[in-house]
PDB file of N, CA and C in Angstrom:
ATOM      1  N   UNK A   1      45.269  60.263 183.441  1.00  0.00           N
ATOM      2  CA  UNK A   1      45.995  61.514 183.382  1.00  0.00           C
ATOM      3  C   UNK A   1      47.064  61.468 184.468  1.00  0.00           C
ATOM      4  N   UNK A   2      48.473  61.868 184.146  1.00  0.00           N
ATOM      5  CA  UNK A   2      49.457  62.049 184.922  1.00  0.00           C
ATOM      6  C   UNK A   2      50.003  63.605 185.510  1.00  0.00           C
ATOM      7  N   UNK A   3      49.950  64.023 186.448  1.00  0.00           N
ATOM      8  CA  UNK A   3      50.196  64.963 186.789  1.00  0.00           C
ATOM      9  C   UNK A   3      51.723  64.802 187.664  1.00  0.00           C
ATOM     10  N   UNK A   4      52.443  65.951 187.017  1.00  0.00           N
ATOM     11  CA  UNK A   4      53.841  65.989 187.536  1.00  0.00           C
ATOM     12  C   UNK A   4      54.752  67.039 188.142  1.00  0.00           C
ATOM     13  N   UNK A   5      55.690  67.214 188.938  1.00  0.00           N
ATOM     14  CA  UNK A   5      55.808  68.536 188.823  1.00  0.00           C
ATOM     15  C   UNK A   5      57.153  68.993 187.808  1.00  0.00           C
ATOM     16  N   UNK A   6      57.612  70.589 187.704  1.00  0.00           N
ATOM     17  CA  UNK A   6      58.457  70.912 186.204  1.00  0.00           C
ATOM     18  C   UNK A   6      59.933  70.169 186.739  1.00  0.00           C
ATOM     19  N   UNK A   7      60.331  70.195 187.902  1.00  0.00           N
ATOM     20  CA  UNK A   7      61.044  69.323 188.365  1.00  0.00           C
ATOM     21  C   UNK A   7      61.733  67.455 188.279  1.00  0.00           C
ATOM     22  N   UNK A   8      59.876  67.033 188.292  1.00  0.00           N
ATOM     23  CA  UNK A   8      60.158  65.579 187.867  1.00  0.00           C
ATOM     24  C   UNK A   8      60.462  66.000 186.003  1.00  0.00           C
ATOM     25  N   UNK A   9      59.457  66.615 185.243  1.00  0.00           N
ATOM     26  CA  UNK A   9      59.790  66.764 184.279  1.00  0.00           C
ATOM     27  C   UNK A   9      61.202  66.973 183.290  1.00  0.00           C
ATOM     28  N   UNK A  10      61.825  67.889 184.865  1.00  0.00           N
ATOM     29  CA  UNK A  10      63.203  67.917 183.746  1.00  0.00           C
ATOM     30  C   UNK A  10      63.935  67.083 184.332  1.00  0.00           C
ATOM     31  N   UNK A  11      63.709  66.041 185.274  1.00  0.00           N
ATOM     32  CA  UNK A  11      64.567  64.877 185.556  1.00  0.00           C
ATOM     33  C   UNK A  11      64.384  63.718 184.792  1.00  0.00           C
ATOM     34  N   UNK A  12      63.120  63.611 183.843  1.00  0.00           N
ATOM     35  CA  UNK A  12      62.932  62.496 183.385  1.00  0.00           C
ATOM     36  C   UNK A  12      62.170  62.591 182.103  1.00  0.00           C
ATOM     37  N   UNK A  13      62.711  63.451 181.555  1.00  0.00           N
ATOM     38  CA  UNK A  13      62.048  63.871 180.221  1.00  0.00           C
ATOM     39  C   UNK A  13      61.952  62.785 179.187  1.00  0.00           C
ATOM     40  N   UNK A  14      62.724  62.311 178.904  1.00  0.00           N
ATOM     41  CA  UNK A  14      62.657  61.701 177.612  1.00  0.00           C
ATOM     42  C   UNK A  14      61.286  60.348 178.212  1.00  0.00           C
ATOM     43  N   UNK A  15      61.771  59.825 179.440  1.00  0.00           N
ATOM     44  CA  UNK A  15      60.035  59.173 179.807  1.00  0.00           C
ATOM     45  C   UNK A  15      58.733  59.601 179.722  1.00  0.00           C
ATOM     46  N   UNK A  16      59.136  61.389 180.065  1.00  0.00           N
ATOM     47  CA  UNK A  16      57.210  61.441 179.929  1.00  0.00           C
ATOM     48  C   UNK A  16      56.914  61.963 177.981  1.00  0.00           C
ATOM     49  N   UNK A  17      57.818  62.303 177.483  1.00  0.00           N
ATOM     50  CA  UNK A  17      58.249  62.518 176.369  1.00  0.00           C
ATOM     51  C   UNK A  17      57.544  61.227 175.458  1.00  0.00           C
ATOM     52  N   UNK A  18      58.068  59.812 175.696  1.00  0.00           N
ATOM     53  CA  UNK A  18      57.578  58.905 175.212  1.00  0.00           C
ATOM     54  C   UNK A  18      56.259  58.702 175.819  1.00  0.00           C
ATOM     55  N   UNK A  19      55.897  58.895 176.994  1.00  0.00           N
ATOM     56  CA  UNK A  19      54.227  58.250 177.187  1.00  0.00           C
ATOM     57  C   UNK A  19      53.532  59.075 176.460  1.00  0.00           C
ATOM     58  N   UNK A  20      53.906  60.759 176.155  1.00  0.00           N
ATOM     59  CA  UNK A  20      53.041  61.659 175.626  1.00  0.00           C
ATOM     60  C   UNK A  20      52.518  61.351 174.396  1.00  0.00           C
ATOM     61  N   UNK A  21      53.654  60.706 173.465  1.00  0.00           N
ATOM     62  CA  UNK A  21      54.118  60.276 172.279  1.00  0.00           C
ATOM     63  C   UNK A  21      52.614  58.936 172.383  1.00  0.00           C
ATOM     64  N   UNK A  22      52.913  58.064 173.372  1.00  0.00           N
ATOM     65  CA  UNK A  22      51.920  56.926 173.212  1.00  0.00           C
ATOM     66  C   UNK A  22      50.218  57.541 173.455  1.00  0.00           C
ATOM     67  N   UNK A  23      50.231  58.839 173.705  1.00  0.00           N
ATOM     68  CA  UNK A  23      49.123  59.397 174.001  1.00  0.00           C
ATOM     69  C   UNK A  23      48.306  59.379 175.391  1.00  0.00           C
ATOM     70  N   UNK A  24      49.265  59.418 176.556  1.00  0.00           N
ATOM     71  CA  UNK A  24      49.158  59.742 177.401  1.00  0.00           C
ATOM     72  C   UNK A  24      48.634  61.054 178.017  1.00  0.00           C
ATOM     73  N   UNK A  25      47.783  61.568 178.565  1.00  0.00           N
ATOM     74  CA  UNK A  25      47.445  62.909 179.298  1.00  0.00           C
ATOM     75  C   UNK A  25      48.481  63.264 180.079  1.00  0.00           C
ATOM     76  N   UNK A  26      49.487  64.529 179.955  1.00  0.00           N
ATOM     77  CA  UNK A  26      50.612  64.787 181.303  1.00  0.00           C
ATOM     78  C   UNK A  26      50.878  66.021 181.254  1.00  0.00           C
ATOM     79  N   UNK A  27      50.162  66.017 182.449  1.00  0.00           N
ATOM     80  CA  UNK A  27      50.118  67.324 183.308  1.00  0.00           C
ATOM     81  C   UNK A  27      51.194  67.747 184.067  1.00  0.00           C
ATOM     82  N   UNK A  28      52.007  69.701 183.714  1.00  0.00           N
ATOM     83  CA  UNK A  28      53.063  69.586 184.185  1.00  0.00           C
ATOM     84  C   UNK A  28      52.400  70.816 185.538  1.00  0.00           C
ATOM     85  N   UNK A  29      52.676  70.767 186.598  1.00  0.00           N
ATOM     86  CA  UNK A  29      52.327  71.596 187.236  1.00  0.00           C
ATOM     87  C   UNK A  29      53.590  72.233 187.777  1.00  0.00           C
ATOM     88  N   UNK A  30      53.285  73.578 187.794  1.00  0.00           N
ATOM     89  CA  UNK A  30      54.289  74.737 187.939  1.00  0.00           C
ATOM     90  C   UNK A  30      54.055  75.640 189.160  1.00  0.00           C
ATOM     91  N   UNK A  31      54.760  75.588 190.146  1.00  0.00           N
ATOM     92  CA  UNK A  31      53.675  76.650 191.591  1.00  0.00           C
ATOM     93  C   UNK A  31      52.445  75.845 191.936  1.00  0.00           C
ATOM     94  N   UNK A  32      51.620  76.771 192.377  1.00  0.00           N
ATOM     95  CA  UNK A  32      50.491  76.631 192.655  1.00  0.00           C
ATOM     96  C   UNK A  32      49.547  76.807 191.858  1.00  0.00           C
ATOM     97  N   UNK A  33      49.624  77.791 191.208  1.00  0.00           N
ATOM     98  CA  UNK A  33      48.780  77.984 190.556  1.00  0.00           C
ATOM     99  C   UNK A  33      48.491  78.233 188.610  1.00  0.00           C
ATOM    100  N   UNK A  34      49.714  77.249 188.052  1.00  0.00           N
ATOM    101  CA  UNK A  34      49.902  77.246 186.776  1.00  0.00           C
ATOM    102  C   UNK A  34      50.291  75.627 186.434  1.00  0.00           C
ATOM    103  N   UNK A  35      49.821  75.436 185.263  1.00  0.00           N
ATOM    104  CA  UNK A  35      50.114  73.898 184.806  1.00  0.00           C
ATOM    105  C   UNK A  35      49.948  74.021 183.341  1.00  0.00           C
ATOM    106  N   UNK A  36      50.364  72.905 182.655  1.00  0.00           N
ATOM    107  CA  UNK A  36      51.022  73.054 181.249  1.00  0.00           C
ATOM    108  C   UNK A  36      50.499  71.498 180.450  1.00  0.00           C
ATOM    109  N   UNK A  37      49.475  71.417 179.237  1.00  0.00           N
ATOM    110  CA  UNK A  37      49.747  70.102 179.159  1.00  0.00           C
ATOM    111  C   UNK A  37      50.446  69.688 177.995  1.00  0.00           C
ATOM    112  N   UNK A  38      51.843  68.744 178.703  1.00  0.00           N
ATOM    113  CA  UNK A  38      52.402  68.167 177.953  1.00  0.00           C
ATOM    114  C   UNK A  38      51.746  67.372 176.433  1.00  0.00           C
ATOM    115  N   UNK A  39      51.858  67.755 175.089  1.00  0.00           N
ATOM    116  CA  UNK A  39      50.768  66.630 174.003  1.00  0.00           C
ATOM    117  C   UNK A  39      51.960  67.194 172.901  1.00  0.00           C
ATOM    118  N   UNK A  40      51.922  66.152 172.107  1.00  0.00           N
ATOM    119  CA  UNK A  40      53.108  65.735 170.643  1.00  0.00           C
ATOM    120  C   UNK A  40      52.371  66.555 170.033  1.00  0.00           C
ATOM    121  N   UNK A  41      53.221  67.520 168.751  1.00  0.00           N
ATOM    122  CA  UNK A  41      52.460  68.400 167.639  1.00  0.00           C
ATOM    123  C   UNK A  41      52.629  67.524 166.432  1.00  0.00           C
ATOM    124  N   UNK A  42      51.577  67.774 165.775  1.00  0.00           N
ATOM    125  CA  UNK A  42      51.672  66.611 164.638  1.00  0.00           C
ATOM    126  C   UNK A  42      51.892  67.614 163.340  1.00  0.00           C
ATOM    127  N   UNK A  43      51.872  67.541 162.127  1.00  0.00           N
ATOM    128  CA  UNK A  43      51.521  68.555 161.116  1.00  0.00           C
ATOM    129  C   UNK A  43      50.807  69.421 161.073  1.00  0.00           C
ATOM    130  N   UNK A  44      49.135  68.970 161.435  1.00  0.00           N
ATOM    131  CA  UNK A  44      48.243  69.626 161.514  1.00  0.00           C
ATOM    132  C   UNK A  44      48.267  70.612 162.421  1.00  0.00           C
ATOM    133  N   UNK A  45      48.872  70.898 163.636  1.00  0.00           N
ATOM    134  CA  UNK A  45      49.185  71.577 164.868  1.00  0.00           C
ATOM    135  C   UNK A  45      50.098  72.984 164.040  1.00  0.00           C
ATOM    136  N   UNK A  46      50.703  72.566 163.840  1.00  0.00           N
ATOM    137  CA  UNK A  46      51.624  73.451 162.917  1.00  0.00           C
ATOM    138  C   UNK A  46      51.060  74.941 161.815  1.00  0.00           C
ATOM    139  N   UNK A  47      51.538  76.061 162.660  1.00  0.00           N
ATOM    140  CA  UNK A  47      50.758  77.443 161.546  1.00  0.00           C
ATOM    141  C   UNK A  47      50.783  77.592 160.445  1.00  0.00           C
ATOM    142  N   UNK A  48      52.099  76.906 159.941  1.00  0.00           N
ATOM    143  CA  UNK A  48      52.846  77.192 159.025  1.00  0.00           C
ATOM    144  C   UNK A  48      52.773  76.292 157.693  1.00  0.00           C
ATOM    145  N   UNK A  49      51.589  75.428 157.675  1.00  0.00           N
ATOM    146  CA  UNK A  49      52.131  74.085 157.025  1.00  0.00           C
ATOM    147  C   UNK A  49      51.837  74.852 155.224  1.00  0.00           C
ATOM    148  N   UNK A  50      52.232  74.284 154.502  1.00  0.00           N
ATOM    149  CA  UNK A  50      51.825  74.534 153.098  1.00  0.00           C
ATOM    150  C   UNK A  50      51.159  75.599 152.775  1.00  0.00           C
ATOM    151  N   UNK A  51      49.545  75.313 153.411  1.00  0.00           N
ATOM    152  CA  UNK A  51      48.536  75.474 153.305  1.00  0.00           C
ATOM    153  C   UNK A  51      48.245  76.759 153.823  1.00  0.00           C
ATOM    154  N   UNK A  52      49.036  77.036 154.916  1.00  0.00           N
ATOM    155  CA  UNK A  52      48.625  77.860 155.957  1.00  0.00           C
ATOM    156  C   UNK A  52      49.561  79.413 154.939  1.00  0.00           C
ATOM    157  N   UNK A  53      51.137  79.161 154.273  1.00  0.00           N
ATOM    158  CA  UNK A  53      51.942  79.555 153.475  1.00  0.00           C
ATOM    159  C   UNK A  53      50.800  79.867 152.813  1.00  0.00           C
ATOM    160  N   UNK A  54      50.086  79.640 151.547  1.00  0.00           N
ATOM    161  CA  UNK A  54      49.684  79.935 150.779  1.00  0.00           C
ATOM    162  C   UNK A  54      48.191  80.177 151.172  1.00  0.00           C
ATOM    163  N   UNK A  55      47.883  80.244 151.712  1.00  0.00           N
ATOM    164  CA  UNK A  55      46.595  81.594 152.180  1.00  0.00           C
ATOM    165  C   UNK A  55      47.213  82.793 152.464  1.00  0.00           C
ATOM    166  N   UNK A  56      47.787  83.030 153.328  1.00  0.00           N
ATOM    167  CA  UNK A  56      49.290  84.069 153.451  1.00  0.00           C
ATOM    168  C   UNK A  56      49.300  84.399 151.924  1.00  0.00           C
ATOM    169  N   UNK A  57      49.699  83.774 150.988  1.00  0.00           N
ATOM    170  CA  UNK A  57      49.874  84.678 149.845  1.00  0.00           C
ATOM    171  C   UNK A  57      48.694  85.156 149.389  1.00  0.00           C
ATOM    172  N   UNK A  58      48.060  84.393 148.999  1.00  0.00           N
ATOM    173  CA  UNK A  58      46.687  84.874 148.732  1.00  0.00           C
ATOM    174  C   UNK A  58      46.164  85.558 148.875  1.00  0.00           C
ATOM    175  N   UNK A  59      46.361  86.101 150.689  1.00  0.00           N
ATOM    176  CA  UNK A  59      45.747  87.732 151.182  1.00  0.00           C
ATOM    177  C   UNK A  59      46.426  88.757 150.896  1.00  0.00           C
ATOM    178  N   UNK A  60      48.140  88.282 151.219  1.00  0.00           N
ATOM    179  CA  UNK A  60      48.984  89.486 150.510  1.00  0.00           C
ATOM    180  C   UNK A  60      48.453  90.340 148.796  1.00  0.00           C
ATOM    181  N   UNK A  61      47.990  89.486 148.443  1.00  0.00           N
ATOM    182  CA  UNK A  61      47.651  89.656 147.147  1.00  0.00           C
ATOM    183  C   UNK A  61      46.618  90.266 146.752  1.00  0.00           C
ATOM    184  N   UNK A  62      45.259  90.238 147.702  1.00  0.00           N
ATOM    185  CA  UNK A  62      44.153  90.837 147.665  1.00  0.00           C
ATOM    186  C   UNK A  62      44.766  91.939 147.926  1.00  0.00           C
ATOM    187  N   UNK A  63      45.689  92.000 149.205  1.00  0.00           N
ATOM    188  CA  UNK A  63      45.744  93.439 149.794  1.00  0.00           C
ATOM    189  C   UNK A  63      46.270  94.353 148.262  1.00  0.00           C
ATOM    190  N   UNK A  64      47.140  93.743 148.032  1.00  0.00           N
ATOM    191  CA  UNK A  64      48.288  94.791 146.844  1.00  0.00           C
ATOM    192  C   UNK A  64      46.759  94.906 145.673  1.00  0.00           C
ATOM    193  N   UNK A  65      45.938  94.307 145.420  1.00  0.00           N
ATOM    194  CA  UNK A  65      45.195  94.384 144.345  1.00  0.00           C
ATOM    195  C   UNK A  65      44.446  95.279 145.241  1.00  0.00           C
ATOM    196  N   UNK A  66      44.106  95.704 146.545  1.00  0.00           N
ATOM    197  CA  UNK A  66      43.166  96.909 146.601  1.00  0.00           C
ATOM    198  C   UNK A  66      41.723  96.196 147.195  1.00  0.00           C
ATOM    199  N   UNK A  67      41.582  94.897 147.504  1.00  0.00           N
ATOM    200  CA  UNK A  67      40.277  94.122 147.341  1.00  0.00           C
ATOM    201  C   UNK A  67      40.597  93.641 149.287  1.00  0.00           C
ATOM    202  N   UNK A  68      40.338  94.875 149.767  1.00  0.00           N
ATOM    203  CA  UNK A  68      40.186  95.054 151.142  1.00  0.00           C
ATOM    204  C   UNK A  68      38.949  95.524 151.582  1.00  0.00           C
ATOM    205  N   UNK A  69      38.654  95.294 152.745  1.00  0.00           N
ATOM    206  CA  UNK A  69      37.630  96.312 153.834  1.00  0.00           C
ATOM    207  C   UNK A  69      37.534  96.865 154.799  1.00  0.00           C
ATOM    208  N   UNK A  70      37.754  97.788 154.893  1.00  0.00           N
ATOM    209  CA  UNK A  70      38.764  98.599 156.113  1.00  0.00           C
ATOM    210  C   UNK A  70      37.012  98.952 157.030  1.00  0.00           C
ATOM    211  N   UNK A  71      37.421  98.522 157.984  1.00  0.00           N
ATOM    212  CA  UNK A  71      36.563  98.481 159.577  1.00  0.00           C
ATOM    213  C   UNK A  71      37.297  99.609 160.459  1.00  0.00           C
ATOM    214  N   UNK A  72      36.634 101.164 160.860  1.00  0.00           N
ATOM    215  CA  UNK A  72      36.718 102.037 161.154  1.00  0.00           C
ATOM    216  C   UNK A  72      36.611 102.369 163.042  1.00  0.00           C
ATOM    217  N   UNK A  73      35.224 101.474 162.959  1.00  0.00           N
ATOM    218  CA  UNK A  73      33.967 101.754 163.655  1.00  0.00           C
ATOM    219  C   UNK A  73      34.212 100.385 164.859  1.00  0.00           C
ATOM    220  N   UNK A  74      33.827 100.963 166.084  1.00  0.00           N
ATOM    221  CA  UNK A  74      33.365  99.752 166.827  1.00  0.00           C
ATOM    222  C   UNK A  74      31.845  98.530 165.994  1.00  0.00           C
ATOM    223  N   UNK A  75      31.453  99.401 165.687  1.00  0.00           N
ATOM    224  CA  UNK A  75      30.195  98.890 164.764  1.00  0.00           C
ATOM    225  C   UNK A  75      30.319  98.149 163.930  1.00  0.00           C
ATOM    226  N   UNK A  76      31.212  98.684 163.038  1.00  0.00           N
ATOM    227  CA  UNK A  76      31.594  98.130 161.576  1.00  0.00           C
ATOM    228  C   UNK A  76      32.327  96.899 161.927  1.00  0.00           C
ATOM    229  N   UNK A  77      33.388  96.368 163.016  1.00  0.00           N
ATOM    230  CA  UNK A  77      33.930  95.273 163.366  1.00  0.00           C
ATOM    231  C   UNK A  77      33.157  94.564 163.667  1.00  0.00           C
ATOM    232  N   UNK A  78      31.506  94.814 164.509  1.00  0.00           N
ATOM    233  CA  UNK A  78      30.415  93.983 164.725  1.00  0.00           C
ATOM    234  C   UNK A  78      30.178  93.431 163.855  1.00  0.00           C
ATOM    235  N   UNK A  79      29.494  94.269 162.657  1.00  0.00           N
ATOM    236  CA  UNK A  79      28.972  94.022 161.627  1.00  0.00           C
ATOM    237  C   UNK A  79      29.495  93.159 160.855  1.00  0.00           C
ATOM    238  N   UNK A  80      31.314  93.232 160.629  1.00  0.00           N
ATOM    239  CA  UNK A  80      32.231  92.230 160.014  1.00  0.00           C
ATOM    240  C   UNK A  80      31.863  90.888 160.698  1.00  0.00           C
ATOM    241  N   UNK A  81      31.840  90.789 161.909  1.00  0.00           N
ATOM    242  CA  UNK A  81      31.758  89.505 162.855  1.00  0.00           C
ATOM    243  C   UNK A  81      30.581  88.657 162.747  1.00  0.00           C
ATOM    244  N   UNK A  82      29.352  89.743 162.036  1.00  0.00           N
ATOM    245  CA  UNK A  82      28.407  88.954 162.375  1.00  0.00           C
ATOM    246  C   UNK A  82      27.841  89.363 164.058  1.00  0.00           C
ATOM    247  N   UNK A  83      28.222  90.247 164.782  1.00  0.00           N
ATOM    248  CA  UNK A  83      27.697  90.363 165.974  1.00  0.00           C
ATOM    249  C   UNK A  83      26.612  91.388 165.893  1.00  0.00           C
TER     250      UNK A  83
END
């Protein structure tokens, strides 16, 4: 694991850019007390992919058809959860 600070980062980006890429651990540290880890998004990372689109419709669709369950209650959100 590489730890860096946002400084080296924006001096030498496209380097830690590629080790991240080779699957490197890189740690950006910010202050004292905040850090960030640098990692490549692949498809799967992504909210939006196809898949993610068309569940999105799918619920839109329950909703307009009426095939909802409206949770009122601190209780009733338990109960939805399983808690």
């Amino acid at each position: 694991m590489l730890v860096i600070s946002s400084r080296e980062l924006r001096q030498n980006q496209k380097m830690y850019f590629e080790k991240a890429d080779k699957g490197e651990q890189i740690i950006v540290q910010r202050g004292k007390d905040k850090a960030y880890a640098l990692t490549p998004v692949t498809e799967d990372d992504i909210y939006f992919n196809a898949e993610m689109v068309e569940r999105i419709k799918q619920s839109i669709k329950q909703v307009e058809e009426g095939k909802v369950k409206r949770v009122t209650t601190p209780e009733g959100i338990s109960n939805l959860l399983g808690l």
